[in-house]
C-alpha atoms as a PDB file:
ATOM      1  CA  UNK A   1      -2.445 -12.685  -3.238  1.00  0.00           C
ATOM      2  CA  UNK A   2      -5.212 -15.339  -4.810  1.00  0.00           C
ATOM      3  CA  UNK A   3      -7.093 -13.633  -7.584  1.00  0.00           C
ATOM      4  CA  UNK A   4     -10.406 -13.711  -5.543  1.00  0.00           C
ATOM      5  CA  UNK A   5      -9.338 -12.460  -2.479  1.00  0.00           C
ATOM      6  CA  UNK A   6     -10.797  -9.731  -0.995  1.00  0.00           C
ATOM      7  CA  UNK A   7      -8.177  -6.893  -1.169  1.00  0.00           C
ATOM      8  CA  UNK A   8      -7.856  -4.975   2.333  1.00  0.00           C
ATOM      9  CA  UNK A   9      -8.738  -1.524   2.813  1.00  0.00           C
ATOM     10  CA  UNK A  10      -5.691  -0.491   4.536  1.00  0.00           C
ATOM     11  CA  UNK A  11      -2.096  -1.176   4.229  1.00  0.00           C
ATOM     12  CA  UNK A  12       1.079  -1.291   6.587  1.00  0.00           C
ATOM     13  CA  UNK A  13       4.614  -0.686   4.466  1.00  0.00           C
ATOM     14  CA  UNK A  14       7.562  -2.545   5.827  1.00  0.00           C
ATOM     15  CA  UNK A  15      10.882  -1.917   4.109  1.00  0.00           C
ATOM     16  CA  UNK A  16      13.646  -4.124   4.639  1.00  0.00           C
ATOM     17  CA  UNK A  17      15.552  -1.499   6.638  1.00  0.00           C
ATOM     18  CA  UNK A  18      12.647  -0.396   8.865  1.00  0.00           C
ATOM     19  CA  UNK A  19      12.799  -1.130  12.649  1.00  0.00           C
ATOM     20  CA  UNK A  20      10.572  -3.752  14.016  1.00  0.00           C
ATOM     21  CA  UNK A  21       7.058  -3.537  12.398  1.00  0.00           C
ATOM     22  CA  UNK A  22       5.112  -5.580  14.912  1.00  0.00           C
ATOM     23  CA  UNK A  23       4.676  -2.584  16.602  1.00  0.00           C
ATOM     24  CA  UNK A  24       2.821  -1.081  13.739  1.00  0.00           C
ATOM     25  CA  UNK A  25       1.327  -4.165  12.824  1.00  0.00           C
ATOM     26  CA  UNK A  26      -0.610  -4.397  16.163  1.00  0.00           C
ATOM     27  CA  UNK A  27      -2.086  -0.961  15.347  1.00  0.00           C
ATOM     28  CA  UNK A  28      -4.207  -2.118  12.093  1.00  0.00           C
ATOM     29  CA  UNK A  29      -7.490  -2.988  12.003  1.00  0.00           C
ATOM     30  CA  UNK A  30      -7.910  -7.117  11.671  1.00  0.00           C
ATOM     31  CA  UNK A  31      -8.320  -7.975   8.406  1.00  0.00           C
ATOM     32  CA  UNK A  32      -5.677  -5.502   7.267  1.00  0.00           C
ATOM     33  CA  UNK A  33      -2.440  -6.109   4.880  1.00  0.00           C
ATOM     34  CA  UNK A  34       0.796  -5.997   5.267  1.00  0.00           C
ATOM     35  CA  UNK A  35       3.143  -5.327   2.334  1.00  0.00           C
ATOM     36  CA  UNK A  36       6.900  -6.103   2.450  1.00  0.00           C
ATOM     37  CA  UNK A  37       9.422  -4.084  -0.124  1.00  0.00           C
ATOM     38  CA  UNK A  38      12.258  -5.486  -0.778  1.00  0.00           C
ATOM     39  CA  UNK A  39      13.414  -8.701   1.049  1.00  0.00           C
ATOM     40  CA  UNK A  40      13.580  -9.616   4.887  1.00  0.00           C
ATOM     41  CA  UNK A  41      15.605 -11.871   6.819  1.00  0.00           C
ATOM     42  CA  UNK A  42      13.858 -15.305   7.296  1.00  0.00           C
ATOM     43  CA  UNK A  43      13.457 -14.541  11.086  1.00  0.00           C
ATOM     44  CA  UNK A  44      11.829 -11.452  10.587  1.00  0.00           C
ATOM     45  CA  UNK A  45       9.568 -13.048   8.239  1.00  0.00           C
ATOM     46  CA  UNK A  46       8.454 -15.876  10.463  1.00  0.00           C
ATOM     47  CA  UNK A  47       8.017 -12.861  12.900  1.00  0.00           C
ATOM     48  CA  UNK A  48       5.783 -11.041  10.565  1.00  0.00           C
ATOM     49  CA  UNK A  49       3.683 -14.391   9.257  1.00  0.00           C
ATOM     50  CA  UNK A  50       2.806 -15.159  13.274  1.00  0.00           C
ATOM     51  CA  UNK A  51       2.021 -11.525  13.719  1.00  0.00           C
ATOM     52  CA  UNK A  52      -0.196 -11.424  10.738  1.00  0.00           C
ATOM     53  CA  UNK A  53      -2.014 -14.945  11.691  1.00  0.00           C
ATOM     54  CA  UNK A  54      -2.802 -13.427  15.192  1.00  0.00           C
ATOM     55  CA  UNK A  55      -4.034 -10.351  13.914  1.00  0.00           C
ATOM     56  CA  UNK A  56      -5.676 -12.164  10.375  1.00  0.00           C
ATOM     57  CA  UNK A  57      -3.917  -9.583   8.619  1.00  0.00           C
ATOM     58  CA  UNK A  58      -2.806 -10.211   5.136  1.00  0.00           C
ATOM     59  CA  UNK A  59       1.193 -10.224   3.987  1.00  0.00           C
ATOM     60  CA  UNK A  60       1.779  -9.229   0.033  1.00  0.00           C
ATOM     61  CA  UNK A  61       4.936  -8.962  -0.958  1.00  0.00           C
ATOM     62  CA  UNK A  62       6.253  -6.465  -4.100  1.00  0.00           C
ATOM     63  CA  UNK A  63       6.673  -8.163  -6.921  1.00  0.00           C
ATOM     64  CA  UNK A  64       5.292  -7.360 -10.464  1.00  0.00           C
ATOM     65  CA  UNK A  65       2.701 -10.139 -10.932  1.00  0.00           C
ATOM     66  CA  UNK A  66       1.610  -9.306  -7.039  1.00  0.00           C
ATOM     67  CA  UNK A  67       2.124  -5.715  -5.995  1.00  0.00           C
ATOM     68  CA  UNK A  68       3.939  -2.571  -7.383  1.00  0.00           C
ATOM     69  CA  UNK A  69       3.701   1.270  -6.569  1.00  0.00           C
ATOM     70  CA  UNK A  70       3.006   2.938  -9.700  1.00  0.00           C
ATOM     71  CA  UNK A  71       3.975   7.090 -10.093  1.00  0.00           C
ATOM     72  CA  UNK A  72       2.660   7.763 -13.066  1.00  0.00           C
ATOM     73  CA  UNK A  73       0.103   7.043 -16.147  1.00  0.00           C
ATOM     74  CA  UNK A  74       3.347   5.095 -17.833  1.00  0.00           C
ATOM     75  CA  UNK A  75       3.637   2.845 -14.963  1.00  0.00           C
ATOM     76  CA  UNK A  76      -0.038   2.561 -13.956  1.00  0.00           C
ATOM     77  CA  UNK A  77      -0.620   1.077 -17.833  1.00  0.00           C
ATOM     78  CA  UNK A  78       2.891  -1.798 -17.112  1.00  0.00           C
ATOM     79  CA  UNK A  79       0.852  -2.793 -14.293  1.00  0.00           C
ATOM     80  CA  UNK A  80      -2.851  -3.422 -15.056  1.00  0.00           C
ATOM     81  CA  UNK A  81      -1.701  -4.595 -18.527  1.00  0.00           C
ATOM     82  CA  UNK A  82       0.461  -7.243 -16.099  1.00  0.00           C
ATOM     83  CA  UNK A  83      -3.080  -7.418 -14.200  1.00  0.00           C
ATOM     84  CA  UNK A  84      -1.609  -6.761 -11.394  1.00  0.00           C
ATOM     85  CA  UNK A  85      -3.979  -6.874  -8.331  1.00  0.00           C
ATOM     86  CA  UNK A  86      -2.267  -4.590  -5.844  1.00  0.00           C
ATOM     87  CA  UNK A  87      -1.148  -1.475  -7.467  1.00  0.00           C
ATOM     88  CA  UNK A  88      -0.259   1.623  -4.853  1.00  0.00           C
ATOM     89  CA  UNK A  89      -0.177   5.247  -6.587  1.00  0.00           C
ATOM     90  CA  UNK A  90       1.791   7.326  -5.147  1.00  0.00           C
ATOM     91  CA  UNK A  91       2.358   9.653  -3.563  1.00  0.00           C
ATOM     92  CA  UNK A  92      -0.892  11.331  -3.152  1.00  0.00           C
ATOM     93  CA  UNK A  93       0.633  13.734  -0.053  1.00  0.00           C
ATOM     94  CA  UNK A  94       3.819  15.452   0.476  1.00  0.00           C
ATOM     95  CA  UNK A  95       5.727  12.800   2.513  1.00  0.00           C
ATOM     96  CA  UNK A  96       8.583  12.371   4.763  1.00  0.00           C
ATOM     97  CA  UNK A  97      10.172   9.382   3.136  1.00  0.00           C
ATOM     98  CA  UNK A  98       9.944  11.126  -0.519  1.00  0.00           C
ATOM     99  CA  UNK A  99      10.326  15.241   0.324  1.00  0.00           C
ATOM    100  CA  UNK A 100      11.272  16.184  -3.003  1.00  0.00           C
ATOM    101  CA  UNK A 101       8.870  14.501  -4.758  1.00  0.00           C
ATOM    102  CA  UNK A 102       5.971  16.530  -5.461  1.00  0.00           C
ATOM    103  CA  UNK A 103       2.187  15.108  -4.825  1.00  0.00           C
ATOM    104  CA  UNK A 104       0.264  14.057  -7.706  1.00  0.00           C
ATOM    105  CA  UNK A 105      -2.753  16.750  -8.640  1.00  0.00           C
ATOM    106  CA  UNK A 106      -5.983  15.583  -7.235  1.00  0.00           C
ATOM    107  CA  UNK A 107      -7.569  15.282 -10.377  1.00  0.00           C
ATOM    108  CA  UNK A 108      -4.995  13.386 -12.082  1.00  0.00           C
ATOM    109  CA  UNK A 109      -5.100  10.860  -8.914  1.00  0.00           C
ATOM    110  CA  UNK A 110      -8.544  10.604 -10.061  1.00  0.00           C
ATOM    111  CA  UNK A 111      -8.205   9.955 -13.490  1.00  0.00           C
ATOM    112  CA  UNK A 112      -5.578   7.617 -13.023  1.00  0.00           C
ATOM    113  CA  UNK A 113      -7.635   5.770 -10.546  1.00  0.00           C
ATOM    114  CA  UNK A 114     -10.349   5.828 -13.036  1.00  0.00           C
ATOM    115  CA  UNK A 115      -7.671   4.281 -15.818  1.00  0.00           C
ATOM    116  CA  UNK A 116      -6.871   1.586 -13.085  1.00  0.00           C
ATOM    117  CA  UNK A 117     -10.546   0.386 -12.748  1.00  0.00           C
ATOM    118  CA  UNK A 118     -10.504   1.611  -9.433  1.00  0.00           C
ATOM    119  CA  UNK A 119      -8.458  -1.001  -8.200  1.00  0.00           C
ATOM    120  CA  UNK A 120      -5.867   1.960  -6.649  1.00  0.00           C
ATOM    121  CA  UNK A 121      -4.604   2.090  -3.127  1.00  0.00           C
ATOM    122  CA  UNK A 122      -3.308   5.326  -2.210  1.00  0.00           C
ATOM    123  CA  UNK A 123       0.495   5.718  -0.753  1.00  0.00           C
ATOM    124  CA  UNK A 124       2.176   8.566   0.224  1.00  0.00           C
ATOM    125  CA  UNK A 125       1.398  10.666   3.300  1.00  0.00           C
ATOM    126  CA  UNK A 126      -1.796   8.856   3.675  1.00  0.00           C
ATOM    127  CA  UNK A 127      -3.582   8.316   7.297  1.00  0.00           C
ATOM    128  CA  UNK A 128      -7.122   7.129   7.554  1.00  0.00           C
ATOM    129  CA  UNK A 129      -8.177  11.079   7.929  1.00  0.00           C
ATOM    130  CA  UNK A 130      -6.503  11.956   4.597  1.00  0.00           C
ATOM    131  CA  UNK A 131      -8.336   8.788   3.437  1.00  0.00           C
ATOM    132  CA  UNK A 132     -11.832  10.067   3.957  1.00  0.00           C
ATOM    133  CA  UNK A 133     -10.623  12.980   1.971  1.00  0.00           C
ATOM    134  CA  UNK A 134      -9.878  11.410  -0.983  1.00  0.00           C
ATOM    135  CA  UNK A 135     -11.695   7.595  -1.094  1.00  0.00           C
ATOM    136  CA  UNK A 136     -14.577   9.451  -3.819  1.00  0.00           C
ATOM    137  CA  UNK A 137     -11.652   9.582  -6.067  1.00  0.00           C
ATOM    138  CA  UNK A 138     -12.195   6.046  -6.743  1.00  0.00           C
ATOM    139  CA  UNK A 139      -9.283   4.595  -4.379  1.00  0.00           C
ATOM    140  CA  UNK A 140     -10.208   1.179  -2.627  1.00  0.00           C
ATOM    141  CA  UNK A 141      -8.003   1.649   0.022  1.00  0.00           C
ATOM    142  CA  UNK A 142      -4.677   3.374   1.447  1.00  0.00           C
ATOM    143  CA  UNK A 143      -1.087   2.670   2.604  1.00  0.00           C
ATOM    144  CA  UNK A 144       1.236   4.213   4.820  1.00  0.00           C
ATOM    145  CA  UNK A 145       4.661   3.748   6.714  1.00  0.00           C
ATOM    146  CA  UNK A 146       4.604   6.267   9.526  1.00  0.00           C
ATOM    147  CA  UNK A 147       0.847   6.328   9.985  1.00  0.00           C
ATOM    148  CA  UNK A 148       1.007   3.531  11.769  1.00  0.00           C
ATOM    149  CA  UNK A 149       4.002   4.709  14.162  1.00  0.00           C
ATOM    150  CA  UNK A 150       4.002   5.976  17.670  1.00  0.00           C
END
């Protein structure tokens, strides 16, 4: 991701063991991003990259100069001292891929959003409705995994 870039407001997560994400992919809004954990096989990534040009959707992958998820005020500090311009707190809601980790306190999402220079996305049980709940917090966007799924 260029430093000037315009940073989309919502976010597709593909993990390296997920099923096919095209799927999912043809379910965001153009001018959406894609961001890869972990690495895929090459054909999967050409897959993705003509997926993403069709749909002008933008692919980040994790890394700690390009993206990271961030869980706490420890973590959220690593990253913007690394000036890191993708940085996903999570989670926000209970979620399905994490159950027994418990959501962090609206108020501290805030402040930690806040810390961040509002440059948070919010991950972690997020859908665009639970979005709209939350964007006032100071998040510029959200991420999800089974949002997106049918």
């Amino acid at each position: 991701m260029r430093r000037r870039q315009r940073v989309p407001r919502q976010w597709l997560i593909v993990e390296s063991d997920s099923a096919d994400p095209t799927r999912a992919m043809s379910r965001l809004d153009r001018g959406s991003g894609v961001l890869v954990l972990g690495s895929l096989p090459a054909g999967r990534m050409r897959q993705l990259r003509r997926v993403a040009r069709q749909r002008e959707l933008m692919i980040a992958k994790e890394h700690p100069g390009t993206a990271t998820r961030v869980h706490d005020v420890r973590e959220l500090r690593g990253a913007v001292l690394r000036r890191t311009p993708l940085i996903l707190l999570s989670p926000i809601f209970p979620t399905p891929s994490h159950p027994d980790w418990p959501p962090i306190p609206r108020m501290r999402a805030a402040a930690l959003a806040r810390l961040a220079g509002r440059r948070l996305i919010a991950l972690g049980g997020m859908d665009a409705r639970k979005f709209a709940r939350i964007e006032n917090l100071g998040f510029r966007g959200w991420a999800g995994i089974s949002a997106f799924r049918t």
